[in-house]
C-alpha atoms as a PDB file:
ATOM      1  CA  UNK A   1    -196.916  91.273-113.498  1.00  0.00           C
ATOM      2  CA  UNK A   2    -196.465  94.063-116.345  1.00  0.00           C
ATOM      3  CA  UNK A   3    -196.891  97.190-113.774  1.00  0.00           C
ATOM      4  CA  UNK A   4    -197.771  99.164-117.094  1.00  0.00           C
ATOM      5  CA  UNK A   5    -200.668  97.652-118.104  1.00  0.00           C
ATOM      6  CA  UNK A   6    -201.897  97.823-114.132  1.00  0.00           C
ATOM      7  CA  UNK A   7    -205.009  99.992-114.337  1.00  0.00           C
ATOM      8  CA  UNK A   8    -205.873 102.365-110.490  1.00  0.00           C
ATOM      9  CA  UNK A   9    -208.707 102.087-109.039  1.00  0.00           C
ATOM     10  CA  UNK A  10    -210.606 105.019-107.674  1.00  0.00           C
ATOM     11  CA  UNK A  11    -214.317 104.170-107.362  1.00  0.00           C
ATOM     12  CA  UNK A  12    -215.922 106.169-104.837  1.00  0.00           C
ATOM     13  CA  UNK A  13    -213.037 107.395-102.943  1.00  0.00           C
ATOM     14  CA  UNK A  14    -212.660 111.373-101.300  1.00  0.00           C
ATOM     15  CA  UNK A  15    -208.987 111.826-102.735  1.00  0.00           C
ATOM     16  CA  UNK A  16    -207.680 115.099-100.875  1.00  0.00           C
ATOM     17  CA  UNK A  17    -205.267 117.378-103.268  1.00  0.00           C
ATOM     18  CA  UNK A  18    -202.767 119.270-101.692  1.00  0.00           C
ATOM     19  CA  UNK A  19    -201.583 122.411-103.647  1.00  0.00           C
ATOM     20  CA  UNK A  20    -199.116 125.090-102.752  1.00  0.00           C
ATOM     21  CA  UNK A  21    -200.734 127.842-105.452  1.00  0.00           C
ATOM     22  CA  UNK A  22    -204.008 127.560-107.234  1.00  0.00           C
ATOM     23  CA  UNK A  23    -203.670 125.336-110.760  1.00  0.00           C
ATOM     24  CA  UNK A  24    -200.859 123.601-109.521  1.00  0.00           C
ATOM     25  CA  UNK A  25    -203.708 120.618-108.543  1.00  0.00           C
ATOM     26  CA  UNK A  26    -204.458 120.886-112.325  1.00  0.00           C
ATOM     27  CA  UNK A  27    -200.250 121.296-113.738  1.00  0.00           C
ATOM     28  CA  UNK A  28    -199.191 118.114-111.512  1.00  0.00           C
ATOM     29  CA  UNK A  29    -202.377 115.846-111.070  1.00  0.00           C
ATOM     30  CA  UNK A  30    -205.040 116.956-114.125  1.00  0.00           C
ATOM     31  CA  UNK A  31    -204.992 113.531-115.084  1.00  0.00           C
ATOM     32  CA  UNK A  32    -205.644 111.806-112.160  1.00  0.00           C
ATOM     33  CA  UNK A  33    -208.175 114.581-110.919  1.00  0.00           C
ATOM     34  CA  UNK A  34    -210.325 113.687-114.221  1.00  0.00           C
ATOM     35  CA  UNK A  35    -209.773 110.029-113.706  1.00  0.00           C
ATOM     36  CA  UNK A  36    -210.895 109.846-110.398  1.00  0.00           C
ATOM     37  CA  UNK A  37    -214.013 112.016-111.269  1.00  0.00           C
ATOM     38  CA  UNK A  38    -215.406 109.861-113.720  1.00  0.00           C
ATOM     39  CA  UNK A  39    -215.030 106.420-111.578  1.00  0.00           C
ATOM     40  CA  UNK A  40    -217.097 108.447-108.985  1.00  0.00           C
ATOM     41  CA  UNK A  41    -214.185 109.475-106.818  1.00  0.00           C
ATOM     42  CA  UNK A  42    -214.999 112.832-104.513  1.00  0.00           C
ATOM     43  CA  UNK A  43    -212.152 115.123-104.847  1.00  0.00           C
ATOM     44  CA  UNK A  44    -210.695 117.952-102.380  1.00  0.00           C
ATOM     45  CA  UNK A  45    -208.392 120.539-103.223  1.00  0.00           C
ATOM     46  CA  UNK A  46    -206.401 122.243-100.478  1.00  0.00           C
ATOM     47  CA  UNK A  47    -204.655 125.296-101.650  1.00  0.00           C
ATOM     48  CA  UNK A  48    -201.834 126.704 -99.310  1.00  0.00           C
ATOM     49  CA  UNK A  49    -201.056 129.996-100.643  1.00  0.00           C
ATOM     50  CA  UNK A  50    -203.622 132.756-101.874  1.00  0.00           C
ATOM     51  CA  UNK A  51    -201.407 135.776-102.784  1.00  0.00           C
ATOM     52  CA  UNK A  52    -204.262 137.548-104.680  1.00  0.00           C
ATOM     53  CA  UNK A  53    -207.858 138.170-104.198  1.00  0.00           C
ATOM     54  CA  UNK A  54    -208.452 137.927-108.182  1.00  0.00           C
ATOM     55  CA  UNK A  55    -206.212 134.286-107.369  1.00  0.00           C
ATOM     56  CA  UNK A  56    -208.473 133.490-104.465  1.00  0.00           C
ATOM     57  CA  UNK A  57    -211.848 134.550-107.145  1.00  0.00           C
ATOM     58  CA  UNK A  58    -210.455 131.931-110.385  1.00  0.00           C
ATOM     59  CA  UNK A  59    -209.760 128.977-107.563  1.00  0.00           C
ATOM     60  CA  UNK A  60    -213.200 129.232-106.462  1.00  0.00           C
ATOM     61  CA  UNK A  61    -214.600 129.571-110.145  1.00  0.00           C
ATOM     62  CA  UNK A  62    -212.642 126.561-111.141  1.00  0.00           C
ATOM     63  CA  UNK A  63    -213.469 124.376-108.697  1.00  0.00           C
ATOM     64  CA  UNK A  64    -216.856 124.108-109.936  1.00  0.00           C
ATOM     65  CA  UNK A  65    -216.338 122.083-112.269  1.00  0.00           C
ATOM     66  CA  UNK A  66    -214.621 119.470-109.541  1.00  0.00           C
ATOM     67  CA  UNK A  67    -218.344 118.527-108.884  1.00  0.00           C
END
C-alpha cells in the first residue's frame, strides 16, 4: 500500500489540541485543524500557558473561527 497516497479520515470526530502557548495549535497542526473542520470534525484547543492577559484576549478571539 503507497502510505502517501493514504487519505485521514476525520468525519465527525471531537479532536482535542493540546498547546503549550496560544498559536502554537495553528504553527504545528494548521493543516490538520482546517482539515478536520471541513469533514465535520469538532475541534478543542487546550492551551497550557497564558503569560499575558492581551495573550489570553487574541486566543479567545481566534478561536472563533474554530466553529
Amino acid at each position: 500500500m503507497d502510505r502517501g497516497k493514504r487519505a485521514l479520515n476525520f468525519k465527525d470526530l471531537h479532536i482535542l489540541i493540546i498547546a503549550p502557548h496560544a498559536d502554537d495549535e495553528i504553527l504545528g497542526c494548521g493543516g490538520l485543524i482546517n482539515r478536520a473542520k471541513q469533514s465535520g470534525s469538532k475541534i478543542t484547543v487546550l492551551l497550557i500557558n497564558q503569560e499575558e492577559e492581551a495573550r489570553k484576549k487574541e486566543a479567545l478571539e481566534s478561536a472563533k473561527y474554530l466553529d
